[in-house]
N, C-alpha and C. Protein backbone atom coordinates (compact mmCIF):
# COMPACT_ATOMS: atom_id res chain seq x y z
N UNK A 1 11.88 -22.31 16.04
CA UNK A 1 10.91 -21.44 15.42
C UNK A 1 11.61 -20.62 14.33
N UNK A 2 11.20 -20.65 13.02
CA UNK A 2 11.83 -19.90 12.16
C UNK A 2 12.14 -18.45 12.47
N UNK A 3 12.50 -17.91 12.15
CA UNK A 3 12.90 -16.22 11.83
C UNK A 3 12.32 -15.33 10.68
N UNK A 4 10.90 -15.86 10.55
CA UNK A 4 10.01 -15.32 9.24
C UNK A 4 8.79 -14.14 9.60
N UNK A 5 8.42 -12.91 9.42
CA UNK A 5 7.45 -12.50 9.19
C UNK A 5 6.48 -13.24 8.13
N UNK A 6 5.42 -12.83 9.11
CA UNK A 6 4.25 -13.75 8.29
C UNK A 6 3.43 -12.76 8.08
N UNK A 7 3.87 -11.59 7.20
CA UNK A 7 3.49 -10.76 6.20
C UNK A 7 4.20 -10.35 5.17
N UNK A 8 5.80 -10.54 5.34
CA UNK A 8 5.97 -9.89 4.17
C UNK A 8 7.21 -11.24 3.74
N UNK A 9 7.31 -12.17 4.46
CA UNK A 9 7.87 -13.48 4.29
C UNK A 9 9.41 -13.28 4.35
N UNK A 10 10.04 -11.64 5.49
CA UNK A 10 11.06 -11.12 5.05
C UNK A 10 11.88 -12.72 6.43
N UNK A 11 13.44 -12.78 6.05
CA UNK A 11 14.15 -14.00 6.61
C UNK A 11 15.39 -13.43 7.29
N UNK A 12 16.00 -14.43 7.88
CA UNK A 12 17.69 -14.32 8.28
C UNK A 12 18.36 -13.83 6.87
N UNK A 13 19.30 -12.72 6.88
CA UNK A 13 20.33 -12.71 5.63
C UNK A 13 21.68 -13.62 6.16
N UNK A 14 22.79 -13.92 4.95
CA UNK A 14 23.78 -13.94 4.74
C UNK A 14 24.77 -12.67 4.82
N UNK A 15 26.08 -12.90 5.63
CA UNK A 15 26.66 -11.31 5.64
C UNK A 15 28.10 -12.30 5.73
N UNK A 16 28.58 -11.12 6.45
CA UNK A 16 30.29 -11.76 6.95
C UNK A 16 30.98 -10.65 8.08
N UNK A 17 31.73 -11.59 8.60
CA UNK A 17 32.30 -10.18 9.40
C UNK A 17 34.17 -10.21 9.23
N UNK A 18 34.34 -8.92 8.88
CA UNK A 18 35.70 -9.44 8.36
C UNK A 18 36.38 -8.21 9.71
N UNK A 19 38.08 -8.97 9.91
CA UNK A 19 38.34 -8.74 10.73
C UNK A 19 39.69 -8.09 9.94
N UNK A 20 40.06 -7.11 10.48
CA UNK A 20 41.78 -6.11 9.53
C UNK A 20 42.07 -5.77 10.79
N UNK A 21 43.68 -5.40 9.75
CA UNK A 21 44.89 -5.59 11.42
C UNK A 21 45.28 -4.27 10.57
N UNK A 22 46.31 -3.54 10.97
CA UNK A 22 47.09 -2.59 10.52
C UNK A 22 46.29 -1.09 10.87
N UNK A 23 47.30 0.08 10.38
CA UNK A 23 46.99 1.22 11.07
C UNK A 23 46.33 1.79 9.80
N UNK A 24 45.57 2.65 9.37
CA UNK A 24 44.99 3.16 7.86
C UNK A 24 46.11 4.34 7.78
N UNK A 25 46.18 4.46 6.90
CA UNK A 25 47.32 5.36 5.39
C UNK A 25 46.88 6.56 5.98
N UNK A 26 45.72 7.16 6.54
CA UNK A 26 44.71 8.58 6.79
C UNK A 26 45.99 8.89 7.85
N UNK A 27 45.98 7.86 9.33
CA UNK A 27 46.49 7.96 10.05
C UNK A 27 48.21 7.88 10.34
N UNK A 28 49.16 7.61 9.18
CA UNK A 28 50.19 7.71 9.23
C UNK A 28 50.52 5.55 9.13
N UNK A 29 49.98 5.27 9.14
CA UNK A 29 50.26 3.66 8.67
C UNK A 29 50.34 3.39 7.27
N UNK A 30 50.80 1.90 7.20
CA UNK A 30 51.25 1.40 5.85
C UNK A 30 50.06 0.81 5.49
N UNK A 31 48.73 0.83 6.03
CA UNK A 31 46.99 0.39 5.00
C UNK A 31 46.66 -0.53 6.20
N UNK A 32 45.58 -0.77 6.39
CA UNK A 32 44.91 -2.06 6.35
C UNK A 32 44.99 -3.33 5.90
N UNK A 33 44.88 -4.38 6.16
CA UNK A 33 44.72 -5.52 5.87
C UNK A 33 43.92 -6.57 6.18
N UNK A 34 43.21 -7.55 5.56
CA UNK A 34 42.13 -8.15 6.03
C UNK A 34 42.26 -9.64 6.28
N UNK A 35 42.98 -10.27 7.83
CA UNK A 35 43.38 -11.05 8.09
C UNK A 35 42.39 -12.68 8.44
N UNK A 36 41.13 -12.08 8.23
CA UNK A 36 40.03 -13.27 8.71
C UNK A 36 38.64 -12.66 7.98
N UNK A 37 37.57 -13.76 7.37
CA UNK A 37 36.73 -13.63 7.41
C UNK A 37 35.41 -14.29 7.26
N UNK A 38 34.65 -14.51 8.73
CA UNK A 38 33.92 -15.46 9.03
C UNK A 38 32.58 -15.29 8.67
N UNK A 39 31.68 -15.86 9.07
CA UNK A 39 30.35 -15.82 8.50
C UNK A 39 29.49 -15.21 8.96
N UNK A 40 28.13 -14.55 9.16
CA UNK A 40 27.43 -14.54 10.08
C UNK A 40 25.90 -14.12 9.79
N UNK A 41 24.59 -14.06 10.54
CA UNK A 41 23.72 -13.75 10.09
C UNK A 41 22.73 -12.58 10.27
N UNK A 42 22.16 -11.74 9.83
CA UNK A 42 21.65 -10.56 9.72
C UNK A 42 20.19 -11.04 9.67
N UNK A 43 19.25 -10.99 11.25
CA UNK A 43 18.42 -11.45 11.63
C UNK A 43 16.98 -10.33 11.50
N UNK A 44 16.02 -10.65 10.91
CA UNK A 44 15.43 -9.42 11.17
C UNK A 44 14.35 -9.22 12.46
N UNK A 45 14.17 -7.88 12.52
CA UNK A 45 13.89 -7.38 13.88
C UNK A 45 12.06 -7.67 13.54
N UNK A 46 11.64 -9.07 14.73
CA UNK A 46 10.32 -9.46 15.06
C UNK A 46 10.17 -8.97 16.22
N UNK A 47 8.72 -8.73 16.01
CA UNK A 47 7.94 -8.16 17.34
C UNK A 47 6.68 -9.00 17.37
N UNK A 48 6.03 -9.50 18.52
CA UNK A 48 4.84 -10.41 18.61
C UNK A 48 3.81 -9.59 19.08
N UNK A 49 2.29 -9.38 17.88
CA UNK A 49 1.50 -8.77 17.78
C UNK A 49 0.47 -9.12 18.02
N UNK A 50 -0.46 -8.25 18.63
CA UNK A 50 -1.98 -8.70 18.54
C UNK A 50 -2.28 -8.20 16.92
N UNK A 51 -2.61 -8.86 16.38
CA UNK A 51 -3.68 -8.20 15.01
C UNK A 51 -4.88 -9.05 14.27
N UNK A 52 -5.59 -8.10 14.20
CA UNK A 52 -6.79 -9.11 13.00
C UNK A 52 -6.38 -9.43 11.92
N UNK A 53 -6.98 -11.08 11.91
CA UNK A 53 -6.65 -11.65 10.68
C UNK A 53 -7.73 -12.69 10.35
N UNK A 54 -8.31 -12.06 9.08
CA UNK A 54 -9.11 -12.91 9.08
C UNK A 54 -10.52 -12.78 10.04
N UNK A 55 -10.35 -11.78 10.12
CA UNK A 55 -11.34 -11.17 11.32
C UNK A 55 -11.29 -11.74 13.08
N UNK A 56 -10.86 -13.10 13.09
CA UNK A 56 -10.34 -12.99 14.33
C UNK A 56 -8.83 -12.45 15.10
N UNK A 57 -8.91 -12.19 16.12
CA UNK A 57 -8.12 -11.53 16.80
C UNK A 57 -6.56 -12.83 17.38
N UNK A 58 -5.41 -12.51 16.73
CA UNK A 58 -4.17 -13.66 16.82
C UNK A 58 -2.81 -12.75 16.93
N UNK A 59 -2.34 -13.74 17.60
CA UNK A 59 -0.45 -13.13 17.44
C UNK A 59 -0.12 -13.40 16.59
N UNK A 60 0.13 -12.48 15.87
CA UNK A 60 1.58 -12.82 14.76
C UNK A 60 2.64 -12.04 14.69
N UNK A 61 4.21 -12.70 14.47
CA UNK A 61 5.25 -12.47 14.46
C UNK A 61 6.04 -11.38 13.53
N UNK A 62 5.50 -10.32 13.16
CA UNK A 62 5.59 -9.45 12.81
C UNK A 62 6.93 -8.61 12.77
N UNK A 63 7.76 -7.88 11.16
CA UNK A 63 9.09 -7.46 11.13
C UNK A 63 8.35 -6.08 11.40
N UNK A 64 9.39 -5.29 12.09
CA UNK A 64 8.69 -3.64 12.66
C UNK A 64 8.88 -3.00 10.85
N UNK A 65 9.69 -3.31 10.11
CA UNK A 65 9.37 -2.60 8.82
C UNK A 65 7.75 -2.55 8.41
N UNK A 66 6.97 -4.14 8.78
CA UNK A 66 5.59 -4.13 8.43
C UNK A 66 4.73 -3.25 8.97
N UNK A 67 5.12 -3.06 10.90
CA UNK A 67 4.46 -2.98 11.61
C UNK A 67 4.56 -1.02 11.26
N UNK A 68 5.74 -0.26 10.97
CA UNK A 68 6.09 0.69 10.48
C UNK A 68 5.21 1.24 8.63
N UNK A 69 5.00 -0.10 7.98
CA UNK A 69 4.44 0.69 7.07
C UNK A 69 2.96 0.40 6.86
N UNK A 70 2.26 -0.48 8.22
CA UNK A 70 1.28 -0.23 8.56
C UNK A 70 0.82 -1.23 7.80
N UNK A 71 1.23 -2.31 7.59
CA UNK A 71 0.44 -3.57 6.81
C UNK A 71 -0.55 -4.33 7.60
N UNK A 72 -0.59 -4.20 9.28
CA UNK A 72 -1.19 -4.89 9.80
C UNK A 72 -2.26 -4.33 10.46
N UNK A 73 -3.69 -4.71 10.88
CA UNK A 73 -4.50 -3.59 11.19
C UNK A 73 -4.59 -4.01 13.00
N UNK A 74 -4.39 -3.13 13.98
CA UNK A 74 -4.70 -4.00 15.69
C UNK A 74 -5.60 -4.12 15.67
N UNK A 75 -6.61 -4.93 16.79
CA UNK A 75 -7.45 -4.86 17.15
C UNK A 75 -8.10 -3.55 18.30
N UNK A 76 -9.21 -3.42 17.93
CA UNK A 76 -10.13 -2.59 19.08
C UNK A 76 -9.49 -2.37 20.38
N UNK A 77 -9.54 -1.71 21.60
CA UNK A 77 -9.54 -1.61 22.69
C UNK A 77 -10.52 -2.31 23.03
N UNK A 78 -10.53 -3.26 24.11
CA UNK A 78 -11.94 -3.45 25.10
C UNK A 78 -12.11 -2.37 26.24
N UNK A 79 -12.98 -2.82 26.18
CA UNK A 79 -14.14 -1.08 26.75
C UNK A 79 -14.53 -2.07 28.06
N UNK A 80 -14.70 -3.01 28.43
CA UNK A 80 -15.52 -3.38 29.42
C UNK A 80 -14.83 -3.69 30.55
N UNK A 81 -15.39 -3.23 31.47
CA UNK A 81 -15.29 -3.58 33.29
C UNK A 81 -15.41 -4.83 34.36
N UNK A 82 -14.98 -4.71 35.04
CA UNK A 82 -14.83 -6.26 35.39
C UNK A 82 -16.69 -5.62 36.36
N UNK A 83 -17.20 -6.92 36.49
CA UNK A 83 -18.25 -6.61 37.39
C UNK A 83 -17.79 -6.61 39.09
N UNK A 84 -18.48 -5.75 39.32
CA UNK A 84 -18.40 -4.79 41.12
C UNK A 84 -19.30 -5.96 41.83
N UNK A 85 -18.04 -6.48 42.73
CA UNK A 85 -18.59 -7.37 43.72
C UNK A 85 -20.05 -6.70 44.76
N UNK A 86 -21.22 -7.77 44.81
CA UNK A 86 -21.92 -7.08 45.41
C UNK A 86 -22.08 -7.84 47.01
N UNK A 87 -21.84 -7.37 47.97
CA UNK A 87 -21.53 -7.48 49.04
C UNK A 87 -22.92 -7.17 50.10
């Protein structure tokens, strides 16, 4: 399953994670150094929603930035009761 909001079409990024050895200059060492650096990905944060679309009521996979600037509208509360067994 992709990694896409299906509102604002936001995706996985490209990053890196780099790895340094040595003590920093602040602390009384001879610097930092940056001995490795591998790849990795910066995923964005989905949440699975009830919302109207289209006027019917569906999940969609929603980034909380959307869900935060309010692009999506929920649906209603239901109001109704289950019916009272009659005995």
């Amino acid at each position: 399953m992709a990694r896409i909001c299906e509102l604002t079409g936001r995706g996985p990024r490209k990053g890196s994670i780099i790895w340094r050895s040595g003590k920093p200059k602040k602390q009384g060492g001879i610097g930092t150094h940056i001995t490795a650096i591998t790849k990795r990905r910066f995923l964005p944060n989905l949440q699975r929603v009830k919302a109207v679309v289209d006027g019917e009521v569906r999940y969609v996979r929603v980034s909380t930035r959307a869900l935060k600037k309010g692009l999506i509208t929920k649906p209603a509360k239901r109001t109704w009761k289950p019916a009272e067994a009659k005995a």
